[in-house]
Protein backbone atom coordinates (compact mmCIF):
# COMPACT_ATOMS: atom_id res chain seq x y z
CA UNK A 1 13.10 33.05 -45.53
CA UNK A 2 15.27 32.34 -42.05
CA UNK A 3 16.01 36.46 -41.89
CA UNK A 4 12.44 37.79 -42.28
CA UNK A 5 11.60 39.19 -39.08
CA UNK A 6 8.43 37.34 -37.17
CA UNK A 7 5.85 40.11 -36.68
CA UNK A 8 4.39 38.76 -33.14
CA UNK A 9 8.49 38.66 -31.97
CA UNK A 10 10.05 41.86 -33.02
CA UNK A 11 13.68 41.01 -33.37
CA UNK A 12 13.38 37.41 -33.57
CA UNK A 13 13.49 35.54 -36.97
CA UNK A 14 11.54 32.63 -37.88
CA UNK A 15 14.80 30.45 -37.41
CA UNK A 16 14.98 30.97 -33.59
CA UNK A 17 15.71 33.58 -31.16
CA UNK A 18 18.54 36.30 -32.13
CA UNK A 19 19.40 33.87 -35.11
CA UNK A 20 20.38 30.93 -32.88
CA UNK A 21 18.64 28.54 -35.33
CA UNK A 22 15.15 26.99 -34.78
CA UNK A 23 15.72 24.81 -32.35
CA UNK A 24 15.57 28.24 -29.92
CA UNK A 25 12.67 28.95 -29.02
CA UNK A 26 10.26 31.17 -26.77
CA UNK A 27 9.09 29.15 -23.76
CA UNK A 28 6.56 31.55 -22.38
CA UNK A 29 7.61 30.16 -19.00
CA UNK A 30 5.58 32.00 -16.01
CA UNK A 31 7.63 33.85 -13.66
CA UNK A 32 7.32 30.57 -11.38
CA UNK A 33 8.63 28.72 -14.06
CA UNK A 34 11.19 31.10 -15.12
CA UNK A 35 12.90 30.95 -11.67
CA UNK A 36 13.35 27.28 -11.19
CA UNK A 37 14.91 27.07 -14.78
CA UNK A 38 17.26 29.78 -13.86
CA UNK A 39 18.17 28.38 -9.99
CA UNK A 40 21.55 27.15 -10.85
CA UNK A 41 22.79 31.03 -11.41
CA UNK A 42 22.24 31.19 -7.51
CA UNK A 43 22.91 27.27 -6.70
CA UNK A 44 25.25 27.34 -3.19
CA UNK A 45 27.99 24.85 -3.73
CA UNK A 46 29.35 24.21 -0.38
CA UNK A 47 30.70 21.12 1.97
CA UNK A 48 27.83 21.11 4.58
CA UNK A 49 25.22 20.72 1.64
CA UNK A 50 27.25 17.93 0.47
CA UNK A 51 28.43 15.95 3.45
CA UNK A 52 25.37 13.67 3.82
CA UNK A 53 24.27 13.91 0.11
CA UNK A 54 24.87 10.89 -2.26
CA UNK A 55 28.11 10.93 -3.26
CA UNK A 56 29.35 10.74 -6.80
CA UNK A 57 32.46 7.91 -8.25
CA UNK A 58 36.04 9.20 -8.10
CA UNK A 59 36.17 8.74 -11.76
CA UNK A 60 40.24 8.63 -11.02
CA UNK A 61 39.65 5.00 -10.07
CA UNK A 62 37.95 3.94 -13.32
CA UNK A 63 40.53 6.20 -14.88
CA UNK A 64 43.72 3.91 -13.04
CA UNK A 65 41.99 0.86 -14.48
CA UNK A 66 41.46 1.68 -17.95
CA UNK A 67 46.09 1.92 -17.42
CA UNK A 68 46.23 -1.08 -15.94
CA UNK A 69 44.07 -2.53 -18.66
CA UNK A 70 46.55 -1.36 -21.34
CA UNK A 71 43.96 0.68 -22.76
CA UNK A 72 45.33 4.53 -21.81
CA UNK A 73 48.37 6.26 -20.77
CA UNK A 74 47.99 8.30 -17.13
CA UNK A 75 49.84 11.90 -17.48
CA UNK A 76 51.04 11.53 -13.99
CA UNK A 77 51.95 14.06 -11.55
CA UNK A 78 55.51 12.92 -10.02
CA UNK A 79 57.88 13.85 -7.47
CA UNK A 80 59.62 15.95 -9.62
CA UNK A 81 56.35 18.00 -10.32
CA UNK A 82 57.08 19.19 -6.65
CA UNK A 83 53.32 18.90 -5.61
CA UNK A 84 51.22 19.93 -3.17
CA UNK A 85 47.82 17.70 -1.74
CA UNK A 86 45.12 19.31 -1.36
CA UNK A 87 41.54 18.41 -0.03
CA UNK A 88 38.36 18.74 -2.40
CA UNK A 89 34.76 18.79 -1.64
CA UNK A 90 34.54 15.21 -0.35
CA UNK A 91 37.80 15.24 1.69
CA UNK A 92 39.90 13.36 -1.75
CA UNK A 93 43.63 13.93 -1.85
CA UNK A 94 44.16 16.17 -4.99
CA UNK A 95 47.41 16.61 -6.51
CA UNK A 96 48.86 20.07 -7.70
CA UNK A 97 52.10 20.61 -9.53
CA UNK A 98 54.24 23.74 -8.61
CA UNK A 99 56.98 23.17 -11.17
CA UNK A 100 57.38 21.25 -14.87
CA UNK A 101 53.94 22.91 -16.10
CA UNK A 102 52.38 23.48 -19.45
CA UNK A 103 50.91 26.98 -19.74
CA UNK A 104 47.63 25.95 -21.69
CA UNK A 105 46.43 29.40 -21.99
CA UNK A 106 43.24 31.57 -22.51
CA UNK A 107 41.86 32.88 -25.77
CA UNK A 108 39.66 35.55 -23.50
CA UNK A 109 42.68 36.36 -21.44
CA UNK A 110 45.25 36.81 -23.98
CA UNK A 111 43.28 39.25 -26.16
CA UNK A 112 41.28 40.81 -23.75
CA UNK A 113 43.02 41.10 -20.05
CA UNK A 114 47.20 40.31 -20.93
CA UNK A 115 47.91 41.74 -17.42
CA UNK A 116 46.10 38.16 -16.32
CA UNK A 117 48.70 35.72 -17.94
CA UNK A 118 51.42 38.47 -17.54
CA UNK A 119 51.18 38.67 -13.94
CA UNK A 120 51.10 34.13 -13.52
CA UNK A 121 53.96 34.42 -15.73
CA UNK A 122 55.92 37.09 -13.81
CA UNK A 123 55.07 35.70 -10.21
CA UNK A 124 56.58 32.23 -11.62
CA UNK A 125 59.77 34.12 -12.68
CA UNK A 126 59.96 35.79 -9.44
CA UNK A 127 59.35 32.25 -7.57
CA UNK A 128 62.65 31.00 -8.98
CA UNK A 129 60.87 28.92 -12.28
CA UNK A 130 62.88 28.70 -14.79
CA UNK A 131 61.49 29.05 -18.27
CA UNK A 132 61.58 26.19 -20.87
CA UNK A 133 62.39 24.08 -17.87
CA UNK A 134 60.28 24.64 -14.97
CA UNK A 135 57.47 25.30 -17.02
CA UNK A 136 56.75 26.13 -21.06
CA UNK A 137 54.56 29.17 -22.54
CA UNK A 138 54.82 27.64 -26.66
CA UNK A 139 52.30 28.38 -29.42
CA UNK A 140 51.38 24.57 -30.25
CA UNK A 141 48.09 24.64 -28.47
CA UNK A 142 44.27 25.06 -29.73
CA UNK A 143 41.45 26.64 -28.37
CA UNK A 144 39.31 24.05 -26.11
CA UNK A 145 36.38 25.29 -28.54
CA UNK A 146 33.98 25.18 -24.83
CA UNK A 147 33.04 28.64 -26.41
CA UNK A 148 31.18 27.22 -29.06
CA UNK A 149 29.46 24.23 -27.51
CA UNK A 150 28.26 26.25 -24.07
CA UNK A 151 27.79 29.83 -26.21
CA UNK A 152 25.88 28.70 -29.10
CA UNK A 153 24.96 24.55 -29.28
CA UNK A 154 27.77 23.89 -31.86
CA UNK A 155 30.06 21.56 -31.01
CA UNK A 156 29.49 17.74 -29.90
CA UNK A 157 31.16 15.72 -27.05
CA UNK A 158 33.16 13.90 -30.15
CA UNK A 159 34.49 17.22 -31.01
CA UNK A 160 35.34 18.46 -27.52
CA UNK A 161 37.27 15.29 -26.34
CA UNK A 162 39.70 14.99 -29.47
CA UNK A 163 40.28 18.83 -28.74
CA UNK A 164 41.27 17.71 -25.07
CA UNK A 165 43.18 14.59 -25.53
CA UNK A 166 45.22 16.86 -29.16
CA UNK A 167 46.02 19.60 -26.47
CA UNK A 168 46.83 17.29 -23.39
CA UNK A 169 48.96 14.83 -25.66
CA UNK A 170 50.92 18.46 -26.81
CA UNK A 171 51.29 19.04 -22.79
CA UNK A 172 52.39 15.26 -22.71
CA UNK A 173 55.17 15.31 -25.43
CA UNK A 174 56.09 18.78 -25.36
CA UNK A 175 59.26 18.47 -23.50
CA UNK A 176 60.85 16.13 -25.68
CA UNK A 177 61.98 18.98 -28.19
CA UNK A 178 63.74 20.03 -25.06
CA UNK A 179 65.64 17.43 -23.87
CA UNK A 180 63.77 16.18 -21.71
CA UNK A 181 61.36 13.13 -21.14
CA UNK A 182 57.50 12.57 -21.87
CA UNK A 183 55.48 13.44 -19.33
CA UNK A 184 57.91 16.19 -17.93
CA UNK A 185 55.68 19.41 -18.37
CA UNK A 186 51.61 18.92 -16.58
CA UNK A 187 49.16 21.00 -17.72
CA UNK A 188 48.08 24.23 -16.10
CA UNK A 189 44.75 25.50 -17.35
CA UNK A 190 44.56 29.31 -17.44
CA UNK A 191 40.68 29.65 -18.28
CA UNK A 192 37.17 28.87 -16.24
CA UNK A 193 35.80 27.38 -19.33
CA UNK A 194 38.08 25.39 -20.58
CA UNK A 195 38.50 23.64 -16.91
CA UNK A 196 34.85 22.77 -16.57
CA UNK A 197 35.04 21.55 -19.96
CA UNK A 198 37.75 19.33 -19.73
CA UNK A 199 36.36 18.19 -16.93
CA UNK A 200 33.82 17.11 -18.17
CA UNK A 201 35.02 15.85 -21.07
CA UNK A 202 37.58 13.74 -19.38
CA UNK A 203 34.85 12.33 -16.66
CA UNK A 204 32.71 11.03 -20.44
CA UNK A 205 35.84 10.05 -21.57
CA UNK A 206 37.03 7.13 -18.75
CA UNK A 207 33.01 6.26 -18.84
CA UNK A 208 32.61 5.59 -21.84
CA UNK A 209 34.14 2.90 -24.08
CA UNK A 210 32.35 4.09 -27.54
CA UNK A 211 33.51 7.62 -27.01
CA UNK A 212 37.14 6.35 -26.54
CA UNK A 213 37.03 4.38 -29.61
CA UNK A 214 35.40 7.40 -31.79
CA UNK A 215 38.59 9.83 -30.56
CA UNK A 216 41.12 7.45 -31.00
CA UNK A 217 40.67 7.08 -34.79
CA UNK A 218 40.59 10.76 -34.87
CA UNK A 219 43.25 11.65 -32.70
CA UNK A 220 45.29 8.41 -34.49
CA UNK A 221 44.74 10.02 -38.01
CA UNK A 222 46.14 13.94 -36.06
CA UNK A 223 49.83 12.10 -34.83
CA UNK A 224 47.76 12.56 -31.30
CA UNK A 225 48.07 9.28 -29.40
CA UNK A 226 51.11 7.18 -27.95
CA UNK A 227 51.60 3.64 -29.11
CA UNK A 228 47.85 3.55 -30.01
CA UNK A 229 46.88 5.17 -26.75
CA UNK A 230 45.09 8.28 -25.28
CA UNK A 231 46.98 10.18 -22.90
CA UNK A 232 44.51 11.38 -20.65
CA UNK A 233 46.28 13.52 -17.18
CA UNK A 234 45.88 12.07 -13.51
CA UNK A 235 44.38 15.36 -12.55
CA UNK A 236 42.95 18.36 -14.35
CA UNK A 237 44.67 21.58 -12.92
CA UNK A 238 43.57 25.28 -13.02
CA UNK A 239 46.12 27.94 -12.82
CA UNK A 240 44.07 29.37 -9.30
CA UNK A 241 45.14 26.18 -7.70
CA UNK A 242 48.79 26.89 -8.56
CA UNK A 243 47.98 30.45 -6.90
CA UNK A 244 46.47 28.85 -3.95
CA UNK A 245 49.16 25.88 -3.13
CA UNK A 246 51.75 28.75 -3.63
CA UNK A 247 50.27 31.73 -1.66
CA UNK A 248 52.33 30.86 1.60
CA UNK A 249 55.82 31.20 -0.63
CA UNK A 250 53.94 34.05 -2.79
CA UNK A 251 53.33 36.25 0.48
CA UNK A 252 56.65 35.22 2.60
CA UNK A 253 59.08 35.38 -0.53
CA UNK A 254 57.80 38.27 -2.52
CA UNK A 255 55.09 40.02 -0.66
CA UNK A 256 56.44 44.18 -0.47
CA UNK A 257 53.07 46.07 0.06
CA UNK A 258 50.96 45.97 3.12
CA UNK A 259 47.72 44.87 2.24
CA UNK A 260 45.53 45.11 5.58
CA UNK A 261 43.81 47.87 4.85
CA UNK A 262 42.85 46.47 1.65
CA UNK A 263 38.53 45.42 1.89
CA UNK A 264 38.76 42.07 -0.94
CA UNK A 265 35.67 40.57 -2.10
CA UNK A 266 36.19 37.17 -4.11
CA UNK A 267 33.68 35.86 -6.97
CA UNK A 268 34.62 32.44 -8.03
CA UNK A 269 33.79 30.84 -11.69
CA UNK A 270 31.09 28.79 -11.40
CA UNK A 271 32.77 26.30 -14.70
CA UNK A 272 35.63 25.75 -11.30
CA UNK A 273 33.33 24.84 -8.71
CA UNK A 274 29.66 24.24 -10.08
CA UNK A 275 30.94 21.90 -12.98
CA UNK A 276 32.39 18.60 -11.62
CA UNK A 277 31.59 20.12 -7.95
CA UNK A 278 33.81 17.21 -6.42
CA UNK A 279 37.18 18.49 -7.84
CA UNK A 280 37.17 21.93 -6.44
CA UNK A 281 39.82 22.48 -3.50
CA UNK A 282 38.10 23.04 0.04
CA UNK A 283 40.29 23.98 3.13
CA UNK A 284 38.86 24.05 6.77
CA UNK A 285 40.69 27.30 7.47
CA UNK A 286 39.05 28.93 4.45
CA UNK A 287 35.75 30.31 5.13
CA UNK A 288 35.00 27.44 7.47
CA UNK A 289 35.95 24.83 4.80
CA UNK A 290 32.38 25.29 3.56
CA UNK A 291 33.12 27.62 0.40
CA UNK A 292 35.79 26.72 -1.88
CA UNK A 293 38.99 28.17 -0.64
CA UNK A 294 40.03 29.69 -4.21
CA UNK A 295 41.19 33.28 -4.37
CA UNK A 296 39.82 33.84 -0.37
CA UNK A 297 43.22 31.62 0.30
CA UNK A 298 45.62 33.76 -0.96
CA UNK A 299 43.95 37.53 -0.26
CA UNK A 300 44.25 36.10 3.41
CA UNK A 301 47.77 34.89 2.71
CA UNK A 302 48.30 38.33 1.81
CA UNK A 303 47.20 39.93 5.23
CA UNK A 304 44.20 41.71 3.34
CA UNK A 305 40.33 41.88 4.48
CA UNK A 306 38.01 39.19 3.63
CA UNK A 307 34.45 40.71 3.22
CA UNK A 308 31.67 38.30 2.85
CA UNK A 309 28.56 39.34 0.79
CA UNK A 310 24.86 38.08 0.26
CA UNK A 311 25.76 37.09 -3.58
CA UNK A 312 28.60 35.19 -2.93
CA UNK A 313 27.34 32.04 -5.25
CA UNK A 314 25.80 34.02 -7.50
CA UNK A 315 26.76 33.72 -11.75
CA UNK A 316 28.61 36.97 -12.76
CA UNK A 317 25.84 36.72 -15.41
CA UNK A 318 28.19 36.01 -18.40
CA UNK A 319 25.98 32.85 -19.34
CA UNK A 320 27.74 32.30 -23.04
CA UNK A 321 24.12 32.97 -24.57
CA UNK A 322 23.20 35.41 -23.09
CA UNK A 323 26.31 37.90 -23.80
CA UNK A 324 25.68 36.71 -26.95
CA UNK A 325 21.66 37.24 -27.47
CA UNK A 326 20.41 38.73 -23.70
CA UNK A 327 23.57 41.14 -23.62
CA UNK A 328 21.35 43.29 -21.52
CA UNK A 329 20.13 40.71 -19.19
CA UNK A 330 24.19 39.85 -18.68
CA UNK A 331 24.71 43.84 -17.49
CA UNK A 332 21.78 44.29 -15.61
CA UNK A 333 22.34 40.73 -13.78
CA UNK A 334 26.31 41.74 -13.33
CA UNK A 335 25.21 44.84 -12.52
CA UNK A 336 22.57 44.25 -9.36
CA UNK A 337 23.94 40.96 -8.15
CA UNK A 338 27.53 41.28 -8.01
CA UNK A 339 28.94 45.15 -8.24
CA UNK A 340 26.07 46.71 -6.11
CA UNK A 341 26.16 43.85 -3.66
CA UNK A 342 29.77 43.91 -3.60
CA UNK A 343 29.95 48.35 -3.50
CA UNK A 344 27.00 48.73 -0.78
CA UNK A 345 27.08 45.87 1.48
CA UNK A 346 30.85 44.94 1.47
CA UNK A 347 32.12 48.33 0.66
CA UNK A 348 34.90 46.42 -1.24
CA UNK A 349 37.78 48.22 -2.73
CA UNK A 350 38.30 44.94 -4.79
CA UNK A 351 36.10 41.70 -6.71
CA UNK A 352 38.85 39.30 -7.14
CA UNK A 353 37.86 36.58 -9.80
CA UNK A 354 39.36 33.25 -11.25
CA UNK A 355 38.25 33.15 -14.79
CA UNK A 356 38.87 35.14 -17.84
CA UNK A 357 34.62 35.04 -18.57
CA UNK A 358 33.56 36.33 -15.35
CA UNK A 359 36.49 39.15 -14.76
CA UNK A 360 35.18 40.65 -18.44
CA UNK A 361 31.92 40.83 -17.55
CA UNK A 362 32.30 42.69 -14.43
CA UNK A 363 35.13 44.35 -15.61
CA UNK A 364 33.96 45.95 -19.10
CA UNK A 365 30.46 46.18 -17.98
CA UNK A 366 30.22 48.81 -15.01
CA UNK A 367 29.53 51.81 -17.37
CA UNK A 368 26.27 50.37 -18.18
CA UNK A 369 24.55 51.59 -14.92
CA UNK A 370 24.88 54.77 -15.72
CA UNK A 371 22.33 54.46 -18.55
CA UNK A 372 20.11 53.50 -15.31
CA UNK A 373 20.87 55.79 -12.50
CA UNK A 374 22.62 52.65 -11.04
CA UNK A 375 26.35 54.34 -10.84
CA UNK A 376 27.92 51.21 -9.09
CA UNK A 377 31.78 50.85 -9.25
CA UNK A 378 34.11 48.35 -8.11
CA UNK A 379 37.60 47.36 -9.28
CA UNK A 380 37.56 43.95 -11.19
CA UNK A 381 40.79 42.16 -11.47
CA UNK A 382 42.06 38.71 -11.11
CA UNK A 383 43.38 37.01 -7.79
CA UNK A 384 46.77 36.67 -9.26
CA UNK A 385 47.06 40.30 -10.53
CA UNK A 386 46.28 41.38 -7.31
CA UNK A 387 49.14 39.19 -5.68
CA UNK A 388 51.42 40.82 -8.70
CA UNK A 389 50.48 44.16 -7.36
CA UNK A 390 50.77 43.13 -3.78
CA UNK A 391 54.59 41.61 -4.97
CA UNK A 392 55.61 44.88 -6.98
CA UNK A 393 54.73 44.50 -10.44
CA UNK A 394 54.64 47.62 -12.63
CA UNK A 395 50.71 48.73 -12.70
CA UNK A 396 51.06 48.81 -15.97
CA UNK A 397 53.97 46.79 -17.58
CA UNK A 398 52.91 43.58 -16.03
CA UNK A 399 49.27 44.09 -14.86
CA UNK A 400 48.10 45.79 -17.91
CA UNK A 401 45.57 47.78 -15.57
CA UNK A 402 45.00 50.01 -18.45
CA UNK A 403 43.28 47.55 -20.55
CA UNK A 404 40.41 47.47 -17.21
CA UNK A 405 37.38 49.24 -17.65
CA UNK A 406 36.50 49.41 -13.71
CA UNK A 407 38.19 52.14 -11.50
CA UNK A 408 41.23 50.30 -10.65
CA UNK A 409 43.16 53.53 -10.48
CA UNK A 410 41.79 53.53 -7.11
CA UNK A 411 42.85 50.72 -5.84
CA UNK A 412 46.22 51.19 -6.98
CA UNK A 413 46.35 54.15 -4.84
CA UNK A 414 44.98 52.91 -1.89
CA UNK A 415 47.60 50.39 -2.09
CA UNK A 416 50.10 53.18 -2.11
CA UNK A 417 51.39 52.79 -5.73
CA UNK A 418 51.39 56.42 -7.73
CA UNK A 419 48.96 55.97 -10.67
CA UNK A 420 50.27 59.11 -12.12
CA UNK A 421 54.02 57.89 -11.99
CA UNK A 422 53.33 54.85 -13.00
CA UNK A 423 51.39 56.05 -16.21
CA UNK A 424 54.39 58.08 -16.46
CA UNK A 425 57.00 55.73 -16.53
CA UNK A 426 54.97 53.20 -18.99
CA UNK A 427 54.62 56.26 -21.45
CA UNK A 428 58.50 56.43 -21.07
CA UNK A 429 58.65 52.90 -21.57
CA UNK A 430 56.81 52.55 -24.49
CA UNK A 431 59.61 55.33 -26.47
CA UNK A 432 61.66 53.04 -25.06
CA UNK A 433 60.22 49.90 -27.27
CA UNK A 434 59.69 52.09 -30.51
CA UNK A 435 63.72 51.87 -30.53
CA UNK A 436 63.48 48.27 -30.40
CA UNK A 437 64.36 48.10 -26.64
CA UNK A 438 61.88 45.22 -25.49
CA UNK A 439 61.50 43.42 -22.01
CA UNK A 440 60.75 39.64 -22.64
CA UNK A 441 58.72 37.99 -19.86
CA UNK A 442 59.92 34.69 -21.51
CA UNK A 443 62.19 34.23 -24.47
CA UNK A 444 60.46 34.30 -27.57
CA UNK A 445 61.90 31.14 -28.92
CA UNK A 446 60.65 28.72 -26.60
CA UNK A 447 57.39 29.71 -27.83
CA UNK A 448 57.71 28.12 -30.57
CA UNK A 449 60.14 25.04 -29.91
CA UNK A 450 63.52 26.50 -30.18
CA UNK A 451 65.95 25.58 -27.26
CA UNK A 452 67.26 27.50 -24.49
């Protein structure tokens, strides 16, 4: 039977490793072996590797003919989208919207770190965006399902694609129950994952005539197209490139703590740069315009120290798998390539990340190293709840610090915010709700379609 245990594998079954069906596997690879199938953990993504290397399509050019062929609808960034061009790995113009966005949020995120969307949300407010206008936090979105297809093989590119184009057509249409016109809130991608993915997904999509005709009967049958069409978006935007075109007006407008003496240290997801390498924004004033400029951007915007370290490209280990089957292998490799890196040779008082995958695992996975004599602590929080903290959010109303497993009291202090009072105050707070006296971020009923 699949759950008899194979004798010569203890803890394997006979239908694959950890129960991941039999089509995994041991591959008795040598150590040689082993280390070339694991290279892209440490593969360096950068603009000098790149320059003379052959280049890949702009798939946006396929993607403008497929429009002018009838065959699609463009999502298309306008003026009123108020956005900023940016330069990606091979020097292409790259659009960003800073207004009129659709807050396609993170599954990881939302029930794991809420201090991550709290504090995007909050800085937005603080910026002057209006809710239910200037952008639109509703419940009519699905999970991009990445999870499954990169965690565990289930899932096909059929699958994925119709999930894309259902949420991306929501993004498309959803301002209409508002008053407004098609097109008039853009997607902004809170998760890694689901960035890569769609990606991806959007790069098979423009290539590939059969796939378009397999989604379309599907996404015909869901309500999901527009006169017959897909609406697939001119660019595909992560929330950390909101962050980064905004940094300047972040810092000048509502910047209150001095941050210089503040030692950052910045791991970016590899599913933003690694997957669909071309897309990622560069900047020549960023770490020589060699690195992508994500989250270094905006802790330099914010007057703190940059430290560089050895394991800069390096996976967080998360891997999908392997936090699944190899949870050990994900600690130890989180463990000795990032946090002790990142503790002993940049003496960092903070590991900024961009994605809701790699902040967990860093995050919620220090106290293993104890087990090991290997007591390495950092703080682990995202680059936009550090520019919340930096801006005066409440530790612990908008952060949500206390759902982080890393020492971020101490960082906190060094910043010159009172843990202590802050705890304080949130305990206060929270009497405060029992007698029904709640602070909305947002107003409840935009969530789900009511009006202003």
């Amino acid at each position: 039977m699949a759950d008899e245990m194979n004798p010569n594998n203890p803890g394997q079954d006979e239908g694959g490793i950890a129960g991941h069906g039999s089509f995994f596997q041991p591959t008795d690879l040598s150590p040689e072996e082993a280390q070339a199938a694991t290279e892209w953990v440490r593969k360096e993504v950068d603009k000098r590797r790149y320059q003379n290397a052959e280049r890949v399509e702009d798939i946006r050019e396929h993607m403008w003919e497929l429009e002018r062929e009838g065959e699609i609808i463009v999502h298309r960034i306008t003026d009123d989208h108020e956005p900023y061009d940016v330069e990606t790995l091979y020097g292409w113009n790259k659009r960003i919207p800073s207004k009129q966005l659709w807050h396609h949020k993170s599954c990881g995120q939302c029930g794991n770190i809420p201090g991550y969307p709290a504090s995007l949300l909050w800085l937005m407010n603080n910026l002057g965006l209006e809710p239910g206008k200037d952008y639109l936090d509703e419940t009519d979105q699905t999970s991009c399902t990445a999870w499954n297809y990169h965690g565990s093989g289930i899932g096909n590119v059929e699958s994925l694609a119709a999930v894309f184009l259902r949420n991306f057509h929501q993004a498309y249409v959803s301002g209409q129950q508002h008053g407004f016109e098609a097109g008039h809130f853009f997607p902004l991608v809170h998760c890694g994952t689901s960035y890569g993915n769609y990606k991806e997904i959007r790069k098979y999509l423009i290539e590939s005539a059969e796939l378009r005709e397999k989604v379309t009967k599907i996404l015909d049958k869901l309500g999901r197209t527009v006169n017959g069409k897909l609406v697939i978006p001119e660019e595909v935007v992560h929330y950390s490139e909101w962050v980064h075109v905004m940094r300047h007006r972040i810092a000048s407008e509502l910047q209150t703590i001095d941050m210089s003496n503040i030692r950052t240290t910045m791991h970016v997801a590899c599913h933003y740069y690694k997957m669909i390498h071309e897309d990622a924004i560069y900047d020549p004033d960023i770490l020589g315009g060699n690195r992508t400029a994500i989250g270094t951007g905006l802790a330099q915007a914010l007057g703190a120290q940059v430290i560089d370290y050895s394991t800069w490209y390096d996976c967080c280990g998360f891997g999908f798998r392997h936090i699944i089957s190899e949870r050990e292998f994900t600690r130890s490799f989180t463990i000795d390539r990032k946090i002790r890196v990142a503790q002993e040779e940049a003496q960092a008082d903070v590991m900024m990340g961009n994605d809701t995958g790699c902040i967990t695992t860093m995050d919620k996975n220090q106290w293993i190293g104890k087990a090991h004599n290997q007591p390495y602590q950092v703080p682990i929080i995202a680059e936009v709840q550090l520019a919340a903290l930096a801006c005066g959010a409440d530790p612990f109303k908008i952060v949500q610090l206390q759902w982080h497993a890393s020492p971020v009291e101490e960082l906190v202090e060094k910043m010159g915010i009172s843990w202590a009072d802050s705890k304080a105050n949130f305990e206060q707070y929270l009497k405060e709700v029992e007698q029904g006296n709640i602070e909305y971020l947002y107003n409840p009923e935009l969530a789900y379609g009511g009006t202003n």
